[in-house]
N, C-alpha and C. Protein backbone atom coordinates (compact mmCIF):
# COMPACT_ATOMS: atom_id res chain seq x y z
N UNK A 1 -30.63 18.40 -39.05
CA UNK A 1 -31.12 19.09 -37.86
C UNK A 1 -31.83 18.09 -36.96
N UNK A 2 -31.18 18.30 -35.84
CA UNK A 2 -32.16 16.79 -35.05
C UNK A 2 -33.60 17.25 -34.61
N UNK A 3 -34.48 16.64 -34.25
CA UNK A 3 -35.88 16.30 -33.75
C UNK A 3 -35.63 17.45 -32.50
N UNK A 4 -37.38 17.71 -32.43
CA UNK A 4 -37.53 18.74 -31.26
C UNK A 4 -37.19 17.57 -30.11
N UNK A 5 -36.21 17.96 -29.00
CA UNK A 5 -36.14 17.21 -27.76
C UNK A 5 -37.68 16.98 -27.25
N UNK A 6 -38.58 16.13 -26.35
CA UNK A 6 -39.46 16.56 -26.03
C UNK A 6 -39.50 16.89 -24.57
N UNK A 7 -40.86 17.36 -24.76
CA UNK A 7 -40.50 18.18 -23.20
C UNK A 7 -40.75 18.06 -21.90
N UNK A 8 -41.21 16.67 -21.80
CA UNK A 8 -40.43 15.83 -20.43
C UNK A 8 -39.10 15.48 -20.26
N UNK A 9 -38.48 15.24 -21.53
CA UNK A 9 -37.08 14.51 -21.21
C UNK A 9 -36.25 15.65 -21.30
N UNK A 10 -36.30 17.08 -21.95
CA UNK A 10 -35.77 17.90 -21.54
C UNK A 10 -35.92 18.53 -20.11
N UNK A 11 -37.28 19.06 -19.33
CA UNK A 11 -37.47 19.00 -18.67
C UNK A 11 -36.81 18.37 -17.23
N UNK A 12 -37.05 17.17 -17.44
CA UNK A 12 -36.31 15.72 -16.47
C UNK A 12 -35.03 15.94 -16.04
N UNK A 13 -34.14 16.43 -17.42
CA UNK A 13 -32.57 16.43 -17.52
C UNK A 13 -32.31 17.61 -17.01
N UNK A 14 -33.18 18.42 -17.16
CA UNK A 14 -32.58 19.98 -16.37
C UNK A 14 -32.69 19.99 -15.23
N UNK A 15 -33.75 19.27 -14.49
CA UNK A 15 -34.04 19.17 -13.59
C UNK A 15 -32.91 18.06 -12.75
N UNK A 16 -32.41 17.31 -13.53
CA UNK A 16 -31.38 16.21 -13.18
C UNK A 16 -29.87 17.37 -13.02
N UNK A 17 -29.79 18.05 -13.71
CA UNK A 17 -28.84 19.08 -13.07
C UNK A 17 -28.89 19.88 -11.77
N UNK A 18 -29.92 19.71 -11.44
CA UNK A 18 -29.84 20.84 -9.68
C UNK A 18 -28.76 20.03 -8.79
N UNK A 19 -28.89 18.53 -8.70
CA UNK A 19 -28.03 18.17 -7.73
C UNK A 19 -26.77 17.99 -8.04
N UNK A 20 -26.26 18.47 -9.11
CA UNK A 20 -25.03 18.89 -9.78
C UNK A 20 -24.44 20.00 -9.38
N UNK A 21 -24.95 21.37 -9.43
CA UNK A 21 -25.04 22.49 -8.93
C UNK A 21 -25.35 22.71 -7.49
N UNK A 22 -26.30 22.29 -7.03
CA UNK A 22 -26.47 21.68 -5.64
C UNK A 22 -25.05 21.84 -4.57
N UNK A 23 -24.66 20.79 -4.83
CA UNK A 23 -23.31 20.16 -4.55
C UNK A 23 -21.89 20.86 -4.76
N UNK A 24 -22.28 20.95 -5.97
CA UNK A 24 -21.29 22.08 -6.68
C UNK A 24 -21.45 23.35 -5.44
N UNK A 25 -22.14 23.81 -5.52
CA UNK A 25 -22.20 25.34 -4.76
C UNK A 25 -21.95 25.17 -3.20
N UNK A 26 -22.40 24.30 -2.88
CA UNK A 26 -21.99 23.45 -1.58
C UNK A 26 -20.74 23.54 -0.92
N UNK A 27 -19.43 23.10 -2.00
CA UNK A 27 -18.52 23.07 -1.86
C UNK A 27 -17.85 24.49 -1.75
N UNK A 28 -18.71 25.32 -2.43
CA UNK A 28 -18.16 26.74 -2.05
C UNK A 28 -17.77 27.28 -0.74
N UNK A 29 -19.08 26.74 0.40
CA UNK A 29 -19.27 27.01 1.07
C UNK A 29 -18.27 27.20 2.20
N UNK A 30 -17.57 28.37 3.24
CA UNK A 30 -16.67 28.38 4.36
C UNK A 30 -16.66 27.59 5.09
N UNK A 31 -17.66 26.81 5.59
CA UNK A 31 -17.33 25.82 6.48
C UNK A 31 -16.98 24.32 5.66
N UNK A 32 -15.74 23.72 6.52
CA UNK A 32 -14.99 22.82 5.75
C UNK A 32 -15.85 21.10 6.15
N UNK A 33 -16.75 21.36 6.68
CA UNK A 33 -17.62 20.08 6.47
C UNK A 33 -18.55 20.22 5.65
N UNK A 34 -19.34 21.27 5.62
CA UNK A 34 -20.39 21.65 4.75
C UNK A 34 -19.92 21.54 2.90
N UNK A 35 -18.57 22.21 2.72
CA UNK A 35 -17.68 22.15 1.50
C UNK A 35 -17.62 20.77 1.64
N UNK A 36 -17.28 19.88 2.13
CA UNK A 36 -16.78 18.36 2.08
C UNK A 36 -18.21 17.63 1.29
N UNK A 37 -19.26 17.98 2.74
CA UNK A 37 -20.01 17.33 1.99
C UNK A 37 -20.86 17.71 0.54
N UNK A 38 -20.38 19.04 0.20
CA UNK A 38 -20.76 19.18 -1.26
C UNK A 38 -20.24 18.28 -2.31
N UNK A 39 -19.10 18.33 -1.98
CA UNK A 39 -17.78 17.60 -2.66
C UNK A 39 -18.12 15.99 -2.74
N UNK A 40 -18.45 15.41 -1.67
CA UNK A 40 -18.77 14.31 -1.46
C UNK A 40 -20.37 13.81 -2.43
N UNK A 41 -21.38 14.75 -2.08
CA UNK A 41 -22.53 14.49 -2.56
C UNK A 41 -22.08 14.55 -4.01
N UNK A 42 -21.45 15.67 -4.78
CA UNK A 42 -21.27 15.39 -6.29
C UNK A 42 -20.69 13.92 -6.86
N UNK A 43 -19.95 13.95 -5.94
CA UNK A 43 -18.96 12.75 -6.26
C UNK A 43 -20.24 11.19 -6.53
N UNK A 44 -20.74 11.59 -5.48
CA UNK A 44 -21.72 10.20 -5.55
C UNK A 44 -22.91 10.58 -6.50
N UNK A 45 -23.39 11.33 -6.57
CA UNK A 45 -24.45 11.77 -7.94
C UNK A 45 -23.79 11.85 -9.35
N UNK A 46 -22.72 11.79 -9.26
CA UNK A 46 -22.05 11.93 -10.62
C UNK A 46 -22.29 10.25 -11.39
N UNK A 47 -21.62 9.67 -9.94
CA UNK A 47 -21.37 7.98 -10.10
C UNK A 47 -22.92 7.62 -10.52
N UNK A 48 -23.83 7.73 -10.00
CA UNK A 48 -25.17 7.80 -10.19
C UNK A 48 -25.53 7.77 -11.34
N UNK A 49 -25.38 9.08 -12.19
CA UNK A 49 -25.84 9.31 -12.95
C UNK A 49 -25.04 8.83 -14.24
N UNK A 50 -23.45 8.63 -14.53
CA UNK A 50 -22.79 7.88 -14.87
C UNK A 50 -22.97 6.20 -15.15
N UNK A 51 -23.72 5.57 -14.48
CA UNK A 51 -24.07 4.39 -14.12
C UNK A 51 -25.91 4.32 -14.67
N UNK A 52 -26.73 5.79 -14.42
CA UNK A 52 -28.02 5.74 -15.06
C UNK A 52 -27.91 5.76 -16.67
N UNK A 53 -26.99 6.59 -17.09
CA UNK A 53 -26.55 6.73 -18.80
C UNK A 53 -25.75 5.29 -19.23
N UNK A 54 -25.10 4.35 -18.24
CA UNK A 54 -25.04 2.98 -19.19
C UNK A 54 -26.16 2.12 -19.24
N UNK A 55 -27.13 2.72 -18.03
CA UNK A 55 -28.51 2.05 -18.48
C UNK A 55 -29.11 2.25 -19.64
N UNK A 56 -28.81 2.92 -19.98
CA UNK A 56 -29.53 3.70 -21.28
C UNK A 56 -29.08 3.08 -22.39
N UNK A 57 -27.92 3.14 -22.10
CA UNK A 57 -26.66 2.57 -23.56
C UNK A 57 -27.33 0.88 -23.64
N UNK A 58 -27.07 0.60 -22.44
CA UNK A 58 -27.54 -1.19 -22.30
C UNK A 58 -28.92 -1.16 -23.19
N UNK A 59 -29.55 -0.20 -22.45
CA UNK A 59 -31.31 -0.67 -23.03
C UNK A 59 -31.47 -0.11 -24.35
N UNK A 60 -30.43 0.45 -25.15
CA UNK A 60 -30.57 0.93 -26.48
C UNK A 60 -30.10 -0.53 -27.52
N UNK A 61 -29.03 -0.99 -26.15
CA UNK A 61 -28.78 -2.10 -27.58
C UNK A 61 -29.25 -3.36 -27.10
N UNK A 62 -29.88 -3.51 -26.45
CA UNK A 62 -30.94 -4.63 -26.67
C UNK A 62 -32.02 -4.32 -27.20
N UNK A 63 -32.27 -3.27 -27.11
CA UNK A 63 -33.16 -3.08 -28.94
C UNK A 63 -33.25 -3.03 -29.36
N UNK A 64 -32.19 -2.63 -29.95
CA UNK A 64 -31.72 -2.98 -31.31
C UNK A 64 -31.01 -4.10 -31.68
N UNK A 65 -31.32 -4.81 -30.90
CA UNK A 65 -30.54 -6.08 -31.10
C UNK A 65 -31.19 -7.23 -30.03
N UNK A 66 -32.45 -7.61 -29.60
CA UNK A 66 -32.47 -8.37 -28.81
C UNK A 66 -32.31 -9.66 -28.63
N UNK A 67 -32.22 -10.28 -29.44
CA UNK A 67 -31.60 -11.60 -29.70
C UNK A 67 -30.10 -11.72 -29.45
N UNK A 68 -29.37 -10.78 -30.17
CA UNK A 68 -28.01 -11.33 -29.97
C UNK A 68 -27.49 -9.79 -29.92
N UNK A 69 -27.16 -8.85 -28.31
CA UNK A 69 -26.72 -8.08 -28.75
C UNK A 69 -25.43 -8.05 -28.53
N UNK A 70 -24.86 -6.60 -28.67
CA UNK A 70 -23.35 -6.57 -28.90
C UNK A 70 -22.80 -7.01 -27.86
N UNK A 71 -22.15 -7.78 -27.09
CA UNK A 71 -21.40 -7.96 -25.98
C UNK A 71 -20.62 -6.63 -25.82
N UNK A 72 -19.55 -6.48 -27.09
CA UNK A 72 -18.39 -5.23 -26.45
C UNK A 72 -19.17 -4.34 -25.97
N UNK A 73 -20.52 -4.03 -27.00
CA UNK A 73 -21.45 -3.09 -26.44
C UNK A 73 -21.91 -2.86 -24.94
N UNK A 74 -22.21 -4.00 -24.84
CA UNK A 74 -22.35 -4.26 -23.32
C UNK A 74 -22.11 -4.19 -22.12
N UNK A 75 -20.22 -4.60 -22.76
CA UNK A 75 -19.61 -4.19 -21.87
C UNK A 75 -19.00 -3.09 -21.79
N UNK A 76 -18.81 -2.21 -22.68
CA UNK A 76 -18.34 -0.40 -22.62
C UNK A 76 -19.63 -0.19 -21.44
N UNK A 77 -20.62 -0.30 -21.77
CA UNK A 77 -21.88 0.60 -21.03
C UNK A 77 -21.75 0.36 -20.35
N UNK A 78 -20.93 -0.70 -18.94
CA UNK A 78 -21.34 -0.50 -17.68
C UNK A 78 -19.43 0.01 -17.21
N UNK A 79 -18.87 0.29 -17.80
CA UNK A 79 -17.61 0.56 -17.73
C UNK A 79 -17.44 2.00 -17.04
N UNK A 80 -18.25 2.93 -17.78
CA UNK A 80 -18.22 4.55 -16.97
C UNK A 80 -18.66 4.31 -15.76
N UNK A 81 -19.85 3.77 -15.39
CA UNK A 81 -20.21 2.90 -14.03
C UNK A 81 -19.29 2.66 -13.20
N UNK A 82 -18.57 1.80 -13.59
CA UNK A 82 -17.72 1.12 -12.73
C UNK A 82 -16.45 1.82 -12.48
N UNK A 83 -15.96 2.96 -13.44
CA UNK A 83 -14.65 3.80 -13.01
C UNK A 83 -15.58 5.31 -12.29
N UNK A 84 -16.36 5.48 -12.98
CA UNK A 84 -17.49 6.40 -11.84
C UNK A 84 -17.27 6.00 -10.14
N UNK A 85 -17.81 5.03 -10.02
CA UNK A 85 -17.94 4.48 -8.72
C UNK A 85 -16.28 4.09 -7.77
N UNK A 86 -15.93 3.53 -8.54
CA UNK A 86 -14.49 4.10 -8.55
C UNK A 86 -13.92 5.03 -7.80
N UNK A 87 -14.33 6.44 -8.60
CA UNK A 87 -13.73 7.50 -8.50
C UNK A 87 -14.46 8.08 -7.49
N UNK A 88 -16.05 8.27 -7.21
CA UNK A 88 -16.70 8.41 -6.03
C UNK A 88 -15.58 7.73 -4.47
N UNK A 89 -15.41 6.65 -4.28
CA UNK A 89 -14.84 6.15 -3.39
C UNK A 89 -13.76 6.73 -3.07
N UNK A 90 -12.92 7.13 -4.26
CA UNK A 90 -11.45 8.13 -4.10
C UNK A 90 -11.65 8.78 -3.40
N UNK A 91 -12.85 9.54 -3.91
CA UNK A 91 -13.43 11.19 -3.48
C UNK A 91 -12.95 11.17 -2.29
N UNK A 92 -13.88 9.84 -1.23
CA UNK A 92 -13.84 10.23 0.04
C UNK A 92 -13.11 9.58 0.58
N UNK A 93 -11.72 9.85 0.31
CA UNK A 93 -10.64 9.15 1.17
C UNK A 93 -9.78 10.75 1.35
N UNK A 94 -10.49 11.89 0.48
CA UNK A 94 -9.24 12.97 1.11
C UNK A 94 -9.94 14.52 -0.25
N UNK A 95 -9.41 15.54 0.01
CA UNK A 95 -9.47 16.26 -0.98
C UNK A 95 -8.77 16.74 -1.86
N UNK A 96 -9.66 15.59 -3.07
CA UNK A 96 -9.07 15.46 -4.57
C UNK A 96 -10.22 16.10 -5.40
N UNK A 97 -10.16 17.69 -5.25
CA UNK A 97 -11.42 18.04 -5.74
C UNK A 97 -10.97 18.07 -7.49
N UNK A 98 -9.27 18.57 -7.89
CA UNK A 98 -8.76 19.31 -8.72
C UNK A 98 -9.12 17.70 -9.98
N UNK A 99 -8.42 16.74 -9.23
CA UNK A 99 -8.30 15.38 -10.17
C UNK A 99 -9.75 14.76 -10.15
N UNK A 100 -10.56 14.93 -9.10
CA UNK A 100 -11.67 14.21 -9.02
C UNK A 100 -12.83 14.47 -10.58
N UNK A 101 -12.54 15.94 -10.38
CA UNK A 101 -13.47 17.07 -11.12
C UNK A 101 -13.14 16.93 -12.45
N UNK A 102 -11.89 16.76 -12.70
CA UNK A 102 -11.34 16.57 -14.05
C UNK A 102 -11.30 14.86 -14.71
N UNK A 103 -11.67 14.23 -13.53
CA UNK A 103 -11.47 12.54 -14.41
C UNK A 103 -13.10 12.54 -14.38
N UNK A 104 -14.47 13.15 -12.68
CA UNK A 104 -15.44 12.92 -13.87
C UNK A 104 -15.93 14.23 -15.12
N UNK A 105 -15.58 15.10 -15.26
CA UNK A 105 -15.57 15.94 -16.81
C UNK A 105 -14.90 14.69 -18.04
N UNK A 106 -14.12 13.71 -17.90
CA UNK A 106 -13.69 12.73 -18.89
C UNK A 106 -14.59 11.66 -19.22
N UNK A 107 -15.28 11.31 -18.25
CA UNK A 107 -15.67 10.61 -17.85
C UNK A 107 -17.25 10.54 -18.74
N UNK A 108 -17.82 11.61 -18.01
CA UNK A 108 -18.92 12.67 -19.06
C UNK A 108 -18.73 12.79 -20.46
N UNK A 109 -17.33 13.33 -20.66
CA UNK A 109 -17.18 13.75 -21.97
C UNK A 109 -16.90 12.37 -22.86
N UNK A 110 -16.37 11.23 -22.48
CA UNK A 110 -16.56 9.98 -23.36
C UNK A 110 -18.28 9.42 -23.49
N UNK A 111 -18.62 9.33 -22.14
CA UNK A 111 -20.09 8.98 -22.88
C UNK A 111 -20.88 9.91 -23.80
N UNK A 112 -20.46 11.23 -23.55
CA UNK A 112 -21.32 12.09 -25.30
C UNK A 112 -20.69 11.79 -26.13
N UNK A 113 -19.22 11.21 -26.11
CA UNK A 113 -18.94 11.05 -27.51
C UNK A 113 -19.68 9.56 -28.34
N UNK A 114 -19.86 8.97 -27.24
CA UNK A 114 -20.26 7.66 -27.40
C UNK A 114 -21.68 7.50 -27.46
N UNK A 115 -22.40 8.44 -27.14
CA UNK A 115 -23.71 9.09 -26.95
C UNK A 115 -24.21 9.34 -28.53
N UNK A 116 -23.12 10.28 -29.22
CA UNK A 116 -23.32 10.97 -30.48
C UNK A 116 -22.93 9.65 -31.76
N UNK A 117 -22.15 8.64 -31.14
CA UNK A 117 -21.96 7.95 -32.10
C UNK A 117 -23.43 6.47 -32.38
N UNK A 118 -23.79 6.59 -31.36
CA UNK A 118 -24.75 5.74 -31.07
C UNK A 118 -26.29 6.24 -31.83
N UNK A 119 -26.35 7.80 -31.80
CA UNK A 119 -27.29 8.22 -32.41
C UNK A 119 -27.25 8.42 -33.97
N UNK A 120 -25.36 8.68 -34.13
CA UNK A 120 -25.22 8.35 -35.79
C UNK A 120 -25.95 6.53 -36.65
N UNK A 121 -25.35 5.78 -35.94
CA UNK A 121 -25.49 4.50 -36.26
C UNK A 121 -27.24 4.30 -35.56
N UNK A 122 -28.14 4.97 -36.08
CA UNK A 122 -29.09 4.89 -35.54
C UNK A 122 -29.82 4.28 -34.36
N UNK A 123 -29.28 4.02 -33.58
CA UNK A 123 -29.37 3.45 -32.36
C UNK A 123 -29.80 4.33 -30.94
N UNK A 124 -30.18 5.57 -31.25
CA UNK A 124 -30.99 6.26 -30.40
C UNK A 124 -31.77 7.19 -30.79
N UNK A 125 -32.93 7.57 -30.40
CA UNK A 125 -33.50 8.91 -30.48
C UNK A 125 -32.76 9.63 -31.36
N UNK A 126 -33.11 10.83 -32.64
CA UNK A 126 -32.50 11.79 -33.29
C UNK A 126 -32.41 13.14 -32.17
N UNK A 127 -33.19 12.95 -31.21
CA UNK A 127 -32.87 14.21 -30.77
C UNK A 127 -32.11 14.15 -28.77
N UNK A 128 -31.54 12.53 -29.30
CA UNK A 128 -31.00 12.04 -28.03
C UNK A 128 -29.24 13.24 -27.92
N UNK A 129 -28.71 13.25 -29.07
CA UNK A 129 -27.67 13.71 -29.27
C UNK A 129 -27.43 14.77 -28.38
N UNK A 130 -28.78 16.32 -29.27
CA UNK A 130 -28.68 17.83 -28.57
C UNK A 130 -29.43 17.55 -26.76
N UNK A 131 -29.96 16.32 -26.55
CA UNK A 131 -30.08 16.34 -25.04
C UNK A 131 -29.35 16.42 -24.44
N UNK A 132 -28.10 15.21 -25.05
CA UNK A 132 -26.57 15.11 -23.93
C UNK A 132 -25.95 16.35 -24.12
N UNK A 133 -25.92 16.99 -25.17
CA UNK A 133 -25.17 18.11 -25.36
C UNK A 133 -25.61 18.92 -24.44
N UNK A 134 -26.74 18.97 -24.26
CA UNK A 134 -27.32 20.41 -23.04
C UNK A 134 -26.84 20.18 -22.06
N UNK A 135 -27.10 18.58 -21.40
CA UNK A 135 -26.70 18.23 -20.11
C UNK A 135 -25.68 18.03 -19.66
N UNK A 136 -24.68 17.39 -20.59
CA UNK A 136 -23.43 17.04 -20.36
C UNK A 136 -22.45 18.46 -20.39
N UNK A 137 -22.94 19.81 -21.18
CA UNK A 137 -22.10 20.99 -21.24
C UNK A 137 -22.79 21.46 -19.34
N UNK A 138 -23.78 21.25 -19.13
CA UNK A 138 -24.10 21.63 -17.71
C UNK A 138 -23.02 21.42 -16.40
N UNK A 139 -23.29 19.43 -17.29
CA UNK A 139 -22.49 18.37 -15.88
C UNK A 139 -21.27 19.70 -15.96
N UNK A 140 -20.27 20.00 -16.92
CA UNK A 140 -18.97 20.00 -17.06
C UNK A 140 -18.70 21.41 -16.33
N UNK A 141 -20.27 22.34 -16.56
CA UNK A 141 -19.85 24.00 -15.82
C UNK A 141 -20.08 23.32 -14.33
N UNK A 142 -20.45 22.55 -13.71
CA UNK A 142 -20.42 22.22 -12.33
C UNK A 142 -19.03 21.43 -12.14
N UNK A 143 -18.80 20.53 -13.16
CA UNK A 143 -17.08 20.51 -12.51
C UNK A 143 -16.15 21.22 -12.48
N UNK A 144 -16.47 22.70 -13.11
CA UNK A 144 -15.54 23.93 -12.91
C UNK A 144 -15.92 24.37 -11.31
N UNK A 145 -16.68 24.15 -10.49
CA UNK A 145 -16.63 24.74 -9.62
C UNK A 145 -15.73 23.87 -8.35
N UNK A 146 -15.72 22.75 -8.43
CA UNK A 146 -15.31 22.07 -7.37
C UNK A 146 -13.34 22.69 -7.51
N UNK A 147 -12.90 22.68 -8.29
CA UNK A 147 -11.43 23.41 -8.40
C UNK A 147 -11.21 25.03 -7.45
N UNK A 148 -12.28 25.38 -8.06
CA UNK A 148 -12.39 26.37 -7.62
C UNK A 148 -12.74 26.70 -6.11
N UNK A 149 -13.70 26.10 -5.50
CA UNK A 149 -13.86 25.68 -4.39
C UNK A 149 -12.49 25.19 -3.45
N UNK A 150 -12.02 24.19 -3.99
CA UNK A 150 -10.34 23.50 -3.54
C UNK A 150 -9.40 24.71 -3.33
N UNK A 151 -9.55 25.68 -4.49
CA UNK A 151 -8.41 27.05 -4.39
C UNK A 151 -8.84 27.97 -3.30
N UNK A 152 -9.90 27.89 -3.36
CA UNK A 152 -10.79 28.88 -2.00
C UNK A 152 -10.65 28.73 -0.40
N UNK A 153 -10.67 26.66 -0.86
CA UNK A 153 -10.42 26.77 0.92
C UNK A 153 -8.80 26.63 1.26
N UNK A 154 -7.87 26.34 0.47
CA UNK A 154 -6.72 26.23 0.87
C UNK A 154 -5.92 27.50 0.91
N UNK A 155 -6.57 28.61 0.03
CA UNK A 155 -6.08 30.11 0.33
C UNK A 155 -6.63 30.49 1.26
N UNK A 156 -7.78 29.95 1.83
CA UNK A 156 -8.14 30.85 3.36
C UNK A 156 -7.43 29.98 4.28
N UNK A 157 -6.83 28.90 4.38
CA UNK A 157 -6.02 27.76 5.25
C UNK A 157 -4.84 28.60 5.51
């Protein structure tokens, strides 16, 4: 059974979901700039926050290792980063809400896996695991909406 989360960093992370939802709901919206820029703002908070979680990964294994740490390690962690940011840039060349939404939900869903394996091999917090789990099942109900949003404005088109 893992460790009580505590309750700033739960706190923090829920609170790190509004501009997920934010954005998300944004895109609902009838007017097709206002929807854009929902679409747009997720896209770049995703990359964000994608890029804040290989900070994490980085600063886990130089502590556990500060002398000599893992390179591959190293280099996976800034990798979601860099196809994050990536995929932000796609975003705003057109509306790719359907593929956008679904590569970052992959995107998300490899760093919890990589999240959970990191906390097996003791290398994070015991109660780092059920954090990502809260947050990352959050990230993923906000990338259900941007599809949905995409079906909304092209049936009223």
């Amino acid at each position: 059974m893992p460790r009580r989360i505590p309750a700033i960093a739960l706190q923090l992370g829920l609170l790190g979901l509004l501009p997920f939802f934010g954005a998300a709901l944004m895109s609902l919206m009838e007017d097709d700039g206002l929807s854009r820029l929902g679409f747009t703002a997720f896209s770049i908070y995703a990359a964000a926050i994608l890029s804040f979680l290989g900070g994490v990964r980085w600063g886990i294994e130089i502590m556990r290792a500060p002398q000599e740490p893992n390179s591959s390690r190293l280099v996976f962690s800034v990798l979601p980063a860099i196809a994050a940011w990536a995929l932000a840039l796609y975003a705003l060349t057109g509306p790719h809400a359907l593929g956008v939404s679904a590569a970052f939900a992959g995107l998300f869903a490899l760093q919890y896996v990589w999240d959970l394996r990191a906390a097996r091999d003791a290398a994070a917090p015991a109660w780092y695991p059920l954090l990502r789990q809260i947050l990352t099942g959050g990230v993923m109900l906000a990338c259900l909406v941007l599809p949905v949003a995409d079906i909304l404005h092209t049936s009223a088109s």
